[in-house]
PDB file of N, CA and C in Angstrom:
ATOM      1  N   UNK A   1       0.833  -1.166   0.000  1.00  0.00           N
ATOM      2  CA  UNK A   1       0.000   0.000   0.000  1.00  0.00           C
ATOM      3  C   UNK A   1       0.885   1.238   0.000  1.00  0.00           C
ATOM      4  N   UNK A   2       0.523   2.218  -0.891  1.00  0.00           N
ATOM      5  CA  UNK A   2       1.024   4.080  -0.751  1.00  0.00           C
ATOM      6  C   UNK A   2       1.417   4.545   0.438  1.00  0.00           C
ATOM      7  N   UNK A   3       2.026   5.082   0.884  1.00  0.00           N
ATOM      8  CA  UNK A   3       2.542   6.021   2.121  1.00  0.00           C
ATOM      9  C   UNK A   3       1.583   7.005   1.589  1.00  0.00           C
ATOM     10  N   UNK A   4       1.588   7.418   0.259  1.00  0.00           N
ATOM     11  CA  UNK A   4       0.715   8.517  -0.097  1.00  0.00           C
ATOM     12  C   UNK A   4      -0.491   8.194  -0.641  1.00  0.00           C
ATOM     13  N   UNK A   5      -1.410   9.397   0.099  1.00  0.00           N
ATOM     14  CA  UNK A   5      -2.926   8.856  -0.645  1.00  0.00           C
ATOM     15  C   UNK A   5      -3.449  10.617  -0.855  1.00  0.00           C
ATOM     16  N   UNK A   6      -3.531  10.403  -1.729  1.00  0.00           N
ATOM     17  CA  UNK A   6      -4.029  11.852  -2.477  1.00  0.00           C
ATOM     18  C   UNK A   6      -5.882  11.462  -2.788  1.00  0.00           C
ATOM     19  N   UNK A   7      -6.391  12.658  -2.901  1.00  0.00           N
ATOM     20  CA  UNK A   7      -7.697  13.083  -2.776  1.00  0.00           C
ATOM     21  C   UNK A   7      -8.127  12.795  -4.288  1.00  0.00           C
ATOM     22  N   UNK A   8      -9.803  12.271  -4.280  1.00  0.00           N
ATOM     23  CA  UNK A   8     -10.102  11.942  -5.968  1.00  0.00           C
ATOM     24  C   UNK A   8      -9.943  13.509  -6.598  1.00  0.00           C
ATOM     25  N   UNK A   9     -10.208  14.397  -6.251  1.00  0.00           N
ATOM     26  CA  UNK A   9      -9.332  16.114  -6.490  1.00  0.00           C
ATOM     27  C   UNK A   9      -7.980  15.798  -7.580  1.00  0.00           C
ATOM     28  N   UNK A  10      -7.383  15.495  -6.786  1.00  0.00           N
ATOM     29  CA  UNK A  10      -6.464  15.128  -7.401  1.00  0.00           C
ATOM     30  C   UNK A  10      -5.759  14.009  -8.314  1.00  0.00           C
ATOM     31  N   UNK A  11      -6.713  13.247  -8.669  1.00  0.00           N
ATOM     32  CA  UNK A  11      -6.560  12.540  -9.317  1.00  0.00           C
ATOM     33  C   UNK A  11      -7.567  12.902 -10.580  1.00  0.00           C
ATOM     34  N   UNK A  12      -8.450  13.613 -10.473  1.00  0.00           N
ATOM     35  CA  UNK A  12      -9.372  13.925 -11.709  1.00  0.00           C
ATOM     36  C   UNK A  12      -8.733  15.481 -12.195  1.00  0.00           C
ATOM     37  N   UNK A  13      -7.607  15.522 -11.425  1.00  0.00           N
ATOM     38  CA  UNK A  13      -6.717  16.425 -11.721  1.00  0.00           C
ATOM     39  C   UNK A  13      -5.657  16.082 -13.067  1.00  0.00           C
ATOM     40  N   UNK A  14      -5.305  14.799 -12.492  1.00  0.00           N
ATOM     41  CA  UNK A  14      -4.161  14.180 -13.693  1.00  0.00           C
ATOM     42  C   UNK A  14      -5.150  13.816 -14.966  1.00  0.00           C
ATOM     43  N   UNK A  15      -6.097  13.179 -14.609  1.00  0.00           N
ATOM     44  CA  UNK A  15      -7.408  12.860 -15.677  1.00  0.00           C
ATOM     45  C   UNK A  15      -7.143  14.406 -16.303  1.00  0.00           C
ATOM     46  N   UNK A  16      -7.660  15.047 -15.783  1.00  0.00           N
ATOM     47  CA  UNK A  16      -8.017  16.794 -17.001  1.00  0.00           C
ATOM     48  C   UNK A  16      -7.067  16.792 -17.579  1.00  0.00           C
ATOM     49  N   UNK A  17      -5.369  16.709 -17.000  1.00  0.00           N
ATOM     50  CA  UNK A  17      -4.195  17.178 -17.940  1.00  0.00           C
ATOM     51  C   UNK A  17      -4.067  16.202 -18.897  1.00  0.00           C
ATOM     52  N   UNK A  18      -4.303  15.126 -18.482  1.00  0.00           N
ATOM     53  CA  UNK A  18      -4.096  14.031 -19.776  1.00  0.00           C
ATOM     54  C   UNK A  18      -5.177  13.769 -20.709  1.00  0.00           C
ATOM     55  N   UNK A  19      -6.720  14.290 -20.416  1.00  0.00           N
ATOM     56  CA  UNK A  19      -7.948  14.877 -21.626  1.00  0.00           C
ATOM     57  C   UNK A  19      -7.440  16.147 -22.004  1.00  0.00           C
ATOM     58  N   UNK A  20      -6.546  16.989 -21.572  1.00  0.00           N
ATOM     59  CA  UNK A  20      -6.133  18.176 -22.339  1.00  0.00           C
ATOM     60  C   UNK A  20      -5.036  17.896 -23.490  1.00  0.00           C
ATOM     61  N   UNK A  21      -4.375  17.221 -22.616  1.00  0.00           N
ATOM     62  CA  UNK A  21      -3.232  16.996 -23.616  1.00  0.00           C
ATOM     63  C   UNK A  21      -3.722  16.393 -24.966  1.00  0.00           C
ATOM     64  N   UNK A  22      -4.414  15.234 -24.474  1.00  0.00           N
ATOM     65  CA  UNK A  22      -4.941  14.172 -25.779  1.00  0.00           C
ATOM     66  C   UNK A  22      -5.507  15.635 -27.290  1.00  0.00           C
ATOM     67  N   UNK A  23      -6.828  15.788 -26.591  1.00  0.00           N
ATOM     68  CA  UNK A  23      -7.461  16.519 -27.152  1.00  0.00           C
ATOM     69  C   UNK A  23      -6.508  17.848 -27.707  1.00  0.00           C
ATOM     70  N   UNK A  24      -5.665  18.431 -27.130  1.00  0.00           N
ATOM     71  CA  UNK A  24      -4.694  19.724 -27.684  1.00  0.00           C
ATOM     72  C   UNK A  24      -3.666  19.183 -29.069  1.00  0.00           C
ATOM     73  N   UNK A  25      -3.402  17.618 -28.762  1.00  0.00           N
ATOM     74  CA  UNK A  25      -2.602  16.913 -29.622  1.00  0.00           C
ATOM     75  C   UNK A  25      -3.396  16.665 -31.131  1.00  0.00           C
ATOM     76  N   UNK A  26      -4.804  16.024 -30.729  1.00  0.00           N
ATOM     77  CA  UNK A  26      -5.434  15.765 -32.059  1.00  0.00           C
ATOM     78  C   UNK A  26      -6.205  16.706 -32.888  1.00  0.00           C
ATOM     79  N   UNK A  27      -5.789  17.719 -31.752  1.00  0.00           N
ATOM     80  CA  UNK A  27      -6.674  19.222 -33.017  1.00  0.00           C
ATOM     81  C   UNK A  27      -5.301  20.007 -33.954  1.00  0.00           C
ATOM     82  N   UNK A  28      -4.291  20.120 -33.069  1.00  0.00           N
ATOM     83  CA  UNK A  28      -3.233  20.441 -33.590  1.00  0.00           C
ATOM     84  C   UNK A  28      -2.943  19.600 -34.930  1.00  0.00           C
ATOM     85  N   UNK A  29      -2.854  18.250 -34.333  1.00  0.00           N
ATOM     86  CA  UNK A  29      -2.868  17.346 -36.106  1.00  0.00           C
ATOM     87  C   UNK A  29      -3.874  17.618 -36.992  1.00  0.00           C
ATOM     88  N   UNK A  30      -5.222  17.547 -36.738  1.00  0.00           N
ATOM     89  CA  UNK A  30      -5.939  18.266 -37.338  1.00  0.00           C
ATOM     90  C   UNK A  30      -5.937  19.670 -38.227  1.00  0.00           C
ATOM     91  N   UNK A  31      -5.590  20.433 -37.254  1.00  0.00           N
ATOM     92  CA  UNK A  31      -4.845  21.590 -37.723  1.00  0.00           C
ATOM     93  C   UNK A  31      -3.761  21.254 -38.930  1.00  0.00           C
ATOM     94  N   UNK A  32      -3.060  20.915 -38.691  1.00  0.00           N
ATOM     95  CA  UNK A  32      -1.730  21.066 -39.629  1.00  0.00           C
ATOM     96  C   UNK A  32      -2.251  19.977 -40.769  1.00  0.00           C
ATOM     97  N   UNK A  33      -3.195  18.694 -41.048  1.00  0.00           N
ATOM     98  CA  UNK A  33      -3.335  18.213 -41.806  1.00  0.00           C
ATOM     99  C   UNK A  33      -4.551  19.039 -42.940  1.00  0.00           C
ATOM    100  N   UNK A  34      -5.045  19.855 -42.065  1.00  0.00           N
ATOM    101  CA  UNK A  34      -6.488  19.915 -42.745  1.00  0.00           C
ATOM    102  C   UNK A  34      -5.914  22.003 -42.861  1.00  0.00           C
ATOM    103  N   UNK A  35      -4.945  21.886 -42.950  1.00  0.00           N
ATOM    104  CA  UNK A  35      -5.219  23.556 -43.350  1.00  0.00           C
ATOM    105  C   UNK A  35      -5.910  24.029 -44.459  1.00  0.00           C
ATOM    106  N   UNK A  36      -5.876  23.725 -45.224  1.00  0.00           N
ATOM    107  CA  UNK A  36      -6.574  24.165 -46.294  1.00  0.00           C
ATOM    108  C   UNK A  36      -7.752  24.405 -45.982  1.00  0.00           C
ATOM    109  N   UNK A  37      -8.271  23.502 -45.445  1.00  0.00           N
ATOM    110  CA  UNK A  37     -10.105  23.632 -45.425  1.00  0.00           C
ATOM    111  C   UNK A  37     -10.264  24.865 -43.601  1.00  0.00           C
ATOM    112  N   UNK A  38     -11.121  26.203 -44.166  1.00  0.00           N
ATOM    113  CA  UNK A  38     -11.005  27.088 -43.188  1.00  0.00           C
ATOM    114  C   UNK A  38     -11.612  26.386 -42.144  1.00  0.00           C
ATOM    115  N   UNK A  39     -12.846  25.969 -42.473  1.00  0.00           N
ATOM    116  CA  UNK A  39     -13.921  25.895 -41.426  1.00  0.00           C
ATOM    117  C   UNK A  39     -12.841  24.762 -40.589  1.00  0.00           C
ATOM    118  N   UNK A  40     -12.503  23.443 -40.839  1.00  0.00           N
ATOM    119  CA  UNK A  40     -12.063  22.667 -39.933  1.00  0.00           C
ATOM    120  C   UNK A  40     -10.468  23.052 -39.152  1.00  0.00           C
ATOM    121  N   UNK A  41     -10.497  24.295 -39.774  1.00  0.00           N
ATOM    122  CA  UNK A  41      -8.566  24.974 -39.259  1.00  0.00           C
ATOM    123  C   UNK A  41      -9.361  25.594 -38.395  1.00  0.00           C
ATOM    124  N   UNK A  42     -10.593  26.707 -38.301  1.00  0.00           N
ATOM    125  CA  UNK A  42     -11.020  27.174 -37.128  1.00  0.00           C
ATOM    126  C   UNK A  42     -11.314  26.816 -35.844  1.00  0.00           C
ATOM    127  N   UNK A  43     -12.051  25.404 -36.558  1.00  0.00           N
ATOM    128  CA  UNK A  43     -12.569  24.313 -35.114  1.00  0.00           C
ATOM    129  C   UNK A  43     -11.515  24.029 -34.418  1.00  0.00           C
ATOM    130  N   UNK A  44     -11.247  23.611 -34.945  1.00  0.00           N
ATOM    131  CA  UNK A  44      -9.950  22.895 -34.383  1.00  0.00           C
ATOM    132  C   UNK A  44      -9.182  23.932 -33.756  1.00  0.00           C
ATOM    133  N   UNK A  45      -8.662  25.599 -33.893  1.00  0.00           N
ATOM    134  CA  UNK A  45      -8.026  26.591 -33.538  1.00  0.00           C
ATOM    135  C   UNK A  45      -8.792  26.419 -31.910  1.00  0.00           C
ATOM    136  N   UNK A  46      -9.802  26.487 -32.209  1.00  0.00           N
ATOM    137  CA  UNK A  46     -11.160  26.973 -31.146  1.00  0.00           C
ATOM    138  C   UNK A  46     -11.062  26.257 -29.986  1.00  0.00           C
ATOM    139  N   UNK A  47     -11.375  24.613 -30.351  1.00  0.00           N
ATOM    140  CA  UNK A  47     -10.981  23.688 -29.814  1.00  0.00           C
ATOM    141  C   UNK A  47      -9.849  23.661 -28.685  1.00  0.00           C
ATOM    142  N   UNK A  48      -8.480  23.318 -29.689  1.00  0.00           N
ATOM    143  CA  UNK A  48      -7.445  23.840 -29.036  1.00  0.00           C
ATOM    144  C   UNK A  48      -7.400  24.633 -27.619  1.00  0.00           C
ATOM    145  N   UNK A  49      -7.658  25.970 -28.273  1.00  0.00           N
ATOM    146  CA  UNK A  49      -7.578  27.124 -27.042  1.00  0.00           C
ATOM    147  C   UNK A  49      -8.518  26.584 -25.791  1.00  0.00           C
ATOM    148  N   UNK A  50      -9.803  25.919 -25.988  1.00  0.00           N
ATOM    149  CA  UNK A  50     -10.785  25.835 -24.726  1.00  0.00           C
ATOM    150  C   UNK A  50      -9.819  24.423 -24.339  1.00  0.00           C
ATOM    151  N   UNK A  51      -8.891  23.448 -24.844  1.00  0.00           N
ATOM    152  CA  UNK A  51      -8.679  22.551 -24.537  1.00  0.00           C
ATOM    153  C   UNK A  51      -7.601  23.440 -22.670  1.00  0.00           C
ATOM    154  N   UNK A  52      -7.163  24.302 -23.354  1.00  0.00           N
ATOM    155  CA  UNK A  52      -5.878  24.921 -22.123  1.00  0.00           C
ATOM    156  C   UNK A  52      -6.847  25.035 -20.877  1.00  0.00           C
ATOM    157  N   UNK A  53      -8.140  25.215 -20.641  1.00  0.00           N
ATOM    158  CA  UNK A  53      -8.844  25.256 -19.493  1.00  0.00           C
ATOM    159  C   UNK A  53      -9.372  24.323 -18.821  1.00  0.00           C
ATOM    160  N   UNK A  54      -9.187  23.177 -19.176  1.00  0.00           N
ATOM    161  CA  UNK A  54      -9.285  21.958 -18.352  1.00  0.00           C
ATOM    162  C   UNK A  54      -7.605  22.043 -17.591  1.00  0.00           C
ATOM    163  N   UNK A  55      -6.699  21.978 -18.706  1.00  0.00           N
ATOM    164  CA  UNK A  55      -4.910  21.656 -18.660  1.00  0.00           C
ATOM    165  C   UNK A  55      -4.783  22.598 -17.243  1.00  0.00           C
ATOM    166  N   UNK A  56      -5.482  24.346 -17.179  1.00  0.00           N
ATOM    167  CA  UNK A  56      -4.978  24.210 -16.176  1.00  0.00           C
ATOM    168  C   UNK A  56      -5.479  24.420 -15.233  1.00  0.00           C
ATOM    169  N   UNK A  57      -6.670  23.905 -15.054  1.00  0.00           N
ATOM    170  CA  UNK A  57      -7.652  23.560 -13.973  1.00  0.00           C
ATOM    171  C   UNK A  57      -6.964  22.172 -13.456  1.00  0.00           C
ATOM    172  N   UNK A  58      -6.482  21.307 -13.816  1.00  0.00           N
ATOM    173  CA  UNK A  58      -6.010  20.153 -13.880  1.00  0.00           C
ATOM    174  C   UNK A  58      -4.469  20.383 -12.805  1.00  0.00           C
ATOM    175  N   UNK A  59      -3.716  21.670 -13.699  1.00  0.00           N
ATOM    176  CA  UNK A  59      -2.434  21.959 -12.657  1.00  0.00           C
ATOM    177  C   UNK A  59      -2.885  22.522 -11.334  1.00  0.00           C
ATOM    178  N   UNK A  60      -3.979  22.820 -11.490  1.00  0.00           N
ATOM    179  CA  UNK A  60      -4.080  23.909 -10.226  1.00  0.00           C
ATOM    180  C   UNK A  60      -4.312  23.330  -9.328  1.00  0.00           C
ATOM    181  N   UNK A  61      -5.292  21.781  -9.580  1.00  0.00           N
ATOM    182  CA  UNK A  61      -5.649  20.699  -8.626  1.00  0.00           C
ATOM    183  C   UNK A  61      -4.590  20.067  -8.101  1.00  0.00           C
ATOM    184  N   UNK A  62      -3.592  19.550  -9.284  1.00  0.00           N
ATOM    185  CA  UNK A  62      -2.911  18.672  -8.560  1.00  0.00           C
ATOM    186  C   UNK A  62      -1.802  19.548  -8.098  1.00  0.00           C
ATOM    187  N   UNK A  63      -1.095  20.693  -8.756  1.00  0.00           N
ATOM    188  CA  UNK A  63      -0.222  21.250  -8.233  1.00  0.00           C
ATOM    189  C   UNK A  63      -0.175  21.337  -6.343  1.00  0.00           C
ATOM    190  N   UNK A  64      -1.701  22.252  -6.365  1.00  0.00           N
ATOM    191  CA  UNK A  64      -2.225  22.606  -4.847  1.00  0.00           C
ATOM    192  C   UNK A  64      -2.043  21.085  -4.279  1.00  0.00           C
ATOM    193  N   UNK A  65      -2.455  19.896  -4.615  1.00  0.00           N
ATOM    194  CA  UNK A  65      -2.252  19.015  -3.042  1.00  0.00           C
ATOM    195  C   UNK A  65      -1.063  18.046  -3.252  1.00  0.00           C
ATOM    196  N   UNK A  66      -0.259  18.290  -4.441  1.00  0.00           N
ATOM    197  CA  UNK A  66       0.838  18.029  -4.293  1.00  0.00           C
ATOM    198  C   UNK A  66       2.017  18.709  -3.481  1.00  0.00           C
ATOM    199  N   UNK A  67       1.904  19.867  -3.542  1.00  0.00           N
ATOM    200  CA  UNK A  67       3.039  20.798  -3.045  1.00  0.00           C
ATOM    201  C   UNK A  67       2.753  20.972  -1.769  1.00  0.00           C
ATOM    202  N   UNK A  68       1.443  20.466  -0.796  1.00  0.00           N
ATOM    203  CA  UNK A  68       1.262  20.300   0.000  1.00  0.00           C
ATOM    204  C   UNK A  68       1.530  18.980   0.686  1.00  0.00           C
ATOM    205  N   UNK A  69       1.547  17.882  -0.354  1.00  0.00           N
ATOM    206  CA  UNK A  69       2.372  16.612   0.030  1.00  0.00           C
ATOM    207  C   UNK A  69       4.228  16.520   0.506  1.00  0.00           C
ATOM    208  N   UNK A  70       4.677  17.700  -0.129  1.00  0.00           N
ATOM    209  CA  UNK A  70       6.231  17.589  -0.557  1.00  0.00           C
ATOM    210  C   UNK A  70       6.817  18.251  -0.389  1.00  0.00           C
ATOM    211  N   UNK A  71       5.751  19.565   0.609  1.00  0.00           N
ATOM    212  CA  UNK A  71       6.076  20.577   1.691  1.00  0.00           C
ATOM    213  C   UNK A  71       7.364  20.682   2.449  1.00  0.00           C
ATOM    214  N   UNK A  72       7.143  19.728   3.100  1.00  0.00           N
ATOM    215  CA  UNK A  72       8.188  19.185   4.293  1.00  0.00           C
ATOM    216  C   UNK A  72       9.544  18.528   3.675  1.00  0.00           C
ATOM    217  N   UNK A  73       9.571  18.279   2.886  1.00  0.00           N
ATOM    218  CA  UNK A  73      10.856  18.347   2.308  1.00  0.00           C
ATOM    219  C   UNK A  73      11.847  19.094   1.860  1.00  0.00           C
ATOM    220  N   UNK A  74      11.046  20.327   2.171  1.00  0.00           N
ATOM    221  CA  UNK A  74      12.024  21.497   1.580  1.00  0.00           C
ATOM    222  C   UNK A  74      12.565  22.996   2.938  1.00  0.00           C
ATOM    223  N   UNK A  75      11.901  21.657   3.926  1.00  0.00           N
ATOM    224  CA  UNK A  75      12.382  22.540   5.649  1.00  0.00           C
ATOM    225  C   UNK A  75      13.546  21.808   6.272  1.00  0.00           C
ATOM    226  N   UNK A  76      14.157  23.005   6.482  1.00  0.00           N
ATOM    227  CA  UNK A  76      15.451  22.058   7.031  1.00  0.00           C
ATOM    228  C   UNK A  76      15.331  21.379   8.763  1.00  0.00           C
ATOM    229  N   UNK A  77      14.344  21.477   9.018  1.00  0.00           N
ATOM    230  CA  UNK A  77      13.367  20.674  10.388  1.00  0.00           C
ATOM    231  C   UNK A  77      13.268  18.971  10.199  1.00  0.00           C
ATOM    232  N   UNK A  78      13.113  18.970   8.953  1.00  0.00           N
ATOM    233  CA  UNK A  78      12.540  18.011   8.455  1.00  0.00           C
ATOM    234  C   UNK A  78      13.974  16.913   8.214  1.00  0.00           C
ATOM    235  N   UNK A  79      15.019  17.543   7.731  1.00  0.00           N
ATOM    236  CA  UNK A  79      16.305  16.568   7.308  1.00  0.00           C
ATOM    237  C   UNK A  79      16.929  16.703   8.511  1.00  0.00           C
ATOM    238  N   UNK A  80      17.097  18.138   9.810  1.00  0.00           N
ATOM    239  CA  UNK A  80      17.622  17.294  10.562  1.00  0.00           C
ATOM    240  C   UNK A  80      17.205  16.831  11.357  1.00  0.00           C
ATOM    241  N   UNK A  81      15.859  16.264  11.800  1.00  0.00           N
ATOM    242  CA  UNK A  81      15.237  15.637  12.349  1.00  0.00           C
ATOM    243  C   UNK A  81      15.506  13.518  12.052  1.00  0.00           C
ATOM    244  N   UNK A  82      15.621  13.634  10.428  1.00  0.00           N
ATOM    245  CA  UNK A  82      15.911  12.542   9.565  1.00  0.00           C
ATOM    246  C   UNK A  82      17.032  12.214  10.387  1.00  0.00           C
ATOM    247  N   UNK A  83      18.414  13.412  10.083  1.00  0.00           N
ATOM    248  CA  UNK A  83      19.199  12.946  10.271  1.00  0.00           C
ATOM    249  C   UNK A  83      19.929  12.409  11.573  1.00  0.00           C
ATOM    250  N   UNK A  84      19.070  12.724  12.762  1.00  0.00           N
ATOM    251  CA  UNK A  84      19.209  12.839  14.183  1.00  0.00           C
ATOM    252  C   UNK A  84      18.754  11.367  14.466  1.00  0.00           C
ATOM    253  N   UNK A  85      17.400  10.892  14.081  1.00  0.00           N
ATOM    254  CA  UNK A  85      16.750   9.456  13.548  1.00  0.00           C
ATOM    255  C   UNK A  85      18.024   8.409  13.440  1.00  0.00           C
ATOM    256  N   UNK A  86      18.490   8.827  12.600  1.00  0.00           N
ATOM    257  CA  UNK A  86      19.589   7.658  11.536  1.00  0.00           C
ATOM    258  C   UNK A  86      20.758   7.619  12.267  1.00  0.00           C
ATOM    259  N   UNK A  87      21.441   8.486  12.924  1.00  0.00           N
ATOM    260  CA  UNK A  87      22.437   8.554  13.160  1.00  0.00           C
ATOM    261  C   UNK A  87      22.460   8.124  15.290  1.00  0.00           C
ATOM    262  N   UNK A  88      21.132   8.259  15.305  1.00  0.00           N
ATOM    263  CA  UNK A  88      20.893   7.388  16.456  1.00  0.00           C
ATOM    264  C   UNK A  88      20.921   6.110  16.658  1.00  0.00           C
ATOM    265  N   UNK A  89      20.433   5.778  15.413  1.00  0.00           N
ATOM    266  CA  UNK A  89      20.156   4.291  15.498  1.00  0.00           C
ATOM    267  C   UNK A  89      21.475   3.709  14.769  1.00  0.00           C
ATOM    268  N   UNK A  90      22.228   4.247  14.558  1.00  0.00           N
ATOM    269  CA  UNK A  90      23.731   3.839  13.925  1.00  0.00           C
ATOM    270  C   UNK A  90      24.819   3.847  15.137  1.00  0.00           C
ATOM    271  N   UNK A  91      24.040   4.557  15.775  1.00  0.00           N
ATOM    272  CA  UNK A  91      24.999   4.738  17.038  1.00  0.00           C
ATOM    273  C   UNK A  91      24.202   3.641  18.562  1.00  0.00           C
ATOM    274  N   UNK A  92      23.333   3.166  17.756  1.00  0.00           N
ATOM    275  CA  UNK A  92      22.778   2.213  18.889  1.00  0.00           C
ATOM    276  C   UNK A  92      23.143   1.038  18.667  1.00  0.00           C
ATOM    277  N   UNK A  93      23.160   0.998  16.914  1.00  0.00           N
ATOM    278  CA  UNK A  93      23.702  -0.653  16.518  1.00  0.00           C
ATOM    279  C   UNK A  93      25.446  -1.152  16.902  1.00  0.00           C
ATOM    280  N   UNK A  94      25.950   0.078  16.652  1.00  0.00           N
ATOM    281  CA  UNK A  94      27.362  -0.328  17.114  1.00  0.00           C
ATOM    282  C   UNK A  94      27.866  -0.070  18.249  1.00  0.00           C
ATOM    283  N   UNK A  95      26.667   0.744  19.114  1.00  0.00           N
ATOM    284  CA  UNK A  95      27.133  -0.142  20.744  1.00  0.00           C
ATOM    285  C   UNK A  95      27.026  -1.229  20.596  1.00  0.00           C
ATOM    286  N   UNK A  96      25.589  -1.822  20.256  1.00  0.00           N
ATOM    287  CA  UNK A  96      25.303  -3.558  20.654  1.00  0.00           C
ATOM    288  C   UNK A  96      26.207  -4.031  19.954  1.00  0.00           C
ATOM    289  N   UNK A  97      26.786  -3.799  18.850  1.00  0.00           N
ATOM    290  CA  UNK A  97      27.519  -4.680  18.208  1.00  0.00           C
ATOM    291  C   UNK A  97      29.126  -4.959  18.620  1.00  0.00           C
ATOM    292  N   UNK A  98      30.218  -3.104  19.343  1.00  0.00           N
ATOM    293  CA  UNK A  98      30.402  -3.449  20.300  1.00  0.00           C
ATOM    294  C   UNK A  98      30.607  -4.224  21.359  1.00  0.00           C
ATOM    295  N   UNK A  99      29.140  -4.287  22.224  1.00  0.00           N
ATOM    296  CA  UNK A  99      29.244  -4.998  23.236  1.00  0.00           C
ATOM    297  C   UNK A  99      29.255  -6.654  23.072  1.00  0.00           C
ATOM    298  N   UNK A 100      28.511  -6.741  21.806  1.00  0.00           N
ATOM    299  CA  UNK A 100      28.426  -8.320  21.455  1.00  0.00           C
ATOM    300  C   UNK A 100      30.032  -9.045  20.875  1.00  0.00           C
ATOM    301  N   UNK A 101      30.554  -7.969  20.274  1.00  0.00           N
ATOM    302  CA  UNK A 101      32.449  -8.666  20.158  1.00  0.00           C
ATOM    303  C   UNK A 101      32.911  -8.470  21.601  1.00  0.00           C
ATOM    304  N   UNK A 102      32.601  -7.649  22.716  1.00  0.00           N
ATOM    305  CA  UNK A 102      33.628  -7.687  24.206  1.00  0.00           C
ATOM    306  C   UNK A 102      33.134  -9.110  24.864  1.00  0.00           C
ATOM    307  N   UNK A 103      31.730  -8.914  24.351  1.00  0.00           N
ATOM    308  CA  UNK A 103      31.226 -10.347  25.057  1.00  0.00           C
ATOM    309  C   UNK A 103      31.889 -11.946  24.692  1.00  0.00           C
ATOM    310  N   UNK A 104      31.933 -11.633  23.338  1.00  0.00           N
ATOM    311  CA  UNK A 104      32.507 -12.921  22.742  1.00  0.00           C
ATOM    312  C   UNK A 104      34.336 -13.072  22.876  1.00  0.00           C
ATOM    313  N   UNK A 105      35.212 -11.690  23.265  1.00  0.00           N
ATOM    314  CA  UNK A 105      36.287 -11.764  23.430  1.00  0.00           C
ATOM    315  C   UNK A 105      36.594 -12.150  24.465  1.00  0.00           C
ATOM    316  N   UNK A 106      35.357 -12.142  25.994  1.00  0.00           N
ATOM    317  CA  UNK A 106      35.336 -12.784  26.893  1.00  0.00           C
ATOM    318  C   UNK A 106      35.668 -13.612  27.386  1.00  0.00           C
ATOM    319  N   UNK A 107      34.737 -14.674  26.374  1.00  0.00           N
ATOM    320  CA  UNK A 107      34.330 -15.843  26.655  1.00  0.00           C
ATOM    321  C   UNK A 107      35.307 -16.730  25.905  1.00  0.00           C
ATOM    322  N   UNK A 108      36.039 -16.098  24.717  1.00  0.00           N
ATOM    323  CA  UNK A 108      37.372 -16.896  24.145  1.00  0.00           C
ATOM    324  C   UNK A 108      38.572 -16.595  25.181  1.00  0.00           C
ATOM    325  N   UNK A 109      38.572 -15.789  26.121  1.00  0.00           N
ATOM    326  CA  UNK A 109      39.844 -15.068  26.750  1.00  0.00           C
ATOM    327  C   UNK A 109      39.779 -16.472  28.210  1.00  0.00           C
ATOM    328  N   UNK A 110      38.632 -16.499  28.979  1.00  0.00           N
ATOM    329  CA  UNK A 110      38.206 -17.542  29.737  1.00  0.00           C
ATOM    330  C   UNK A 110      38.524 -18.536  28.921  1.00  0.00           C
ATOM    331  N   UNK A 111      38.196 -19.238  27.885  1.00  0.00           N
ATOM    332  CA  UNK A 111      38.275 -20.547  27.494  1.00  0.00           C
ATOM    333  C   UNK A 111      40.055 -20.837  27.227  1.00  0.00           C
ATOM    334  N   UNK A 112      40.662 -19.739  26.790  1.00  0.00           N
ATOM    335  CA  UNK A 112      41.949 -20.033  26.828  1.00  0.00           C
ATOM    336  C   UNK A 112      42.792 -19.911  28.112  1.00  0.00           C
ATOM    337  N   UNK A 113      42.726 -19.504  28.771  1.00  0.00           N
ATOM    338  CA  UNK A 113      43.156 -19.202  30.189  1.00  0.00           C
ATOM    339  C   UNK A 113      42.981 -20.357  31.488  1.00  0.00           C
ATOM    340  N   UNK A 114      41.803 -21.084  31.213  1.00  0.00           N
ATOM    341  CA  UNK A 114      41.173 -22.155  32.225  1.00  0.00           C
ATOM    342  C   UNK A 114      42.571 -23.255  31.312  1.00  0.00           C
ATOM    343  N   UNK A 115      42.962 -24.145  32.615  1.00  0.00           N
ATOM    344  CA  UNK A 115      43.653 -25.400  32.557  1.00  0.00           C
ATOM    345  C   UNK A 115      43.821 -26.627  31.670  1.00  0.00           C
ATOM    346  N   UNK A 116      43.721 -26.899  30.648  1.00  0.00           N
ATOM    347  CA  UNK A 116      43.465 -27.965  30.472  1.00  0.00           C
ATOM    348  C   UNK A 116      43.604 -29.590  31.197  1.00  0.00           C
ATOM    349  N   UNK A 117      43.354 -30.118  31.474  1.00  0.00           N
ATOM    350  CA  UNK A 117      43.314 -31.225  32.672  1.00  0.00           C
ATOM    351  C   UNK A 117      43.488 -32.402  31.590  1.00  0.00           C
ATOM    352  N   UNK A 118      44.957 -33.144  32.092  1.00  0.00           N
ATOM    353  CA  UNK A 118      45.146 -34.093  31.459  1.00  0.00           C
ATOM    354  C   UNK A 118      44.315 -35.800  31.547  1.00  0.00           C
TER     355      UNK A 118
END
């Protein structure tokens, strides 16, 4: 499952930019195939232009609850908080790890030291 879960907002956000795009793409071909003929160079001009008002109704959606997702990445609260995290727990593993070689140098230091008995 996502760490991130964004709002249907925002997802009928990416929907608009990618019905803008589609639609801005096939009038433009339109356009450039069909110049000659006015009436279908107009539609298509027309077209076009109303296509940009979904495109950026579409940025405005997702822009807004994206940049509110990805906020915190751009505070320096935020990395050294990360980095205080990480460097704790790096410093916790190699105590134990540390203490787990004194332990085991121990227990070889005893085993060589005791008598052997013939």
């Amino acid at each position: 499952m996502s760490k991130y879960r964004f709002s249907t907002r925002f997802y009928l956000g990416i929907i608009l930019i990618v019905f803008s795009l589609i639609i801005g793409k096939i009038t433009s071909i339109i356009f450039i195939f069909y110049f000659s003929d006015a009436y279908l160079r107009w539609i298509s001009a027309i077209v076009y232009v109303l296509s940009w008002v979904p495109f950026i109704i579409g940025i405005w959606w997702v822009g807004h609850e994206y940049s509110e997702g990805i906020k915190k990445y751009f505070s320096y609260k935020y990395y050294h908080q990360a980095v205080k995290l990480k460097a704790g727990k790096a410093i916790t593993k190699t105590r134990e790890l540390h203490q787990h070689v004194r332990n085991r140098m121990k227990s070889r230091k005893k085993k060589s030291l005791t008598p052997m008995k013939p």
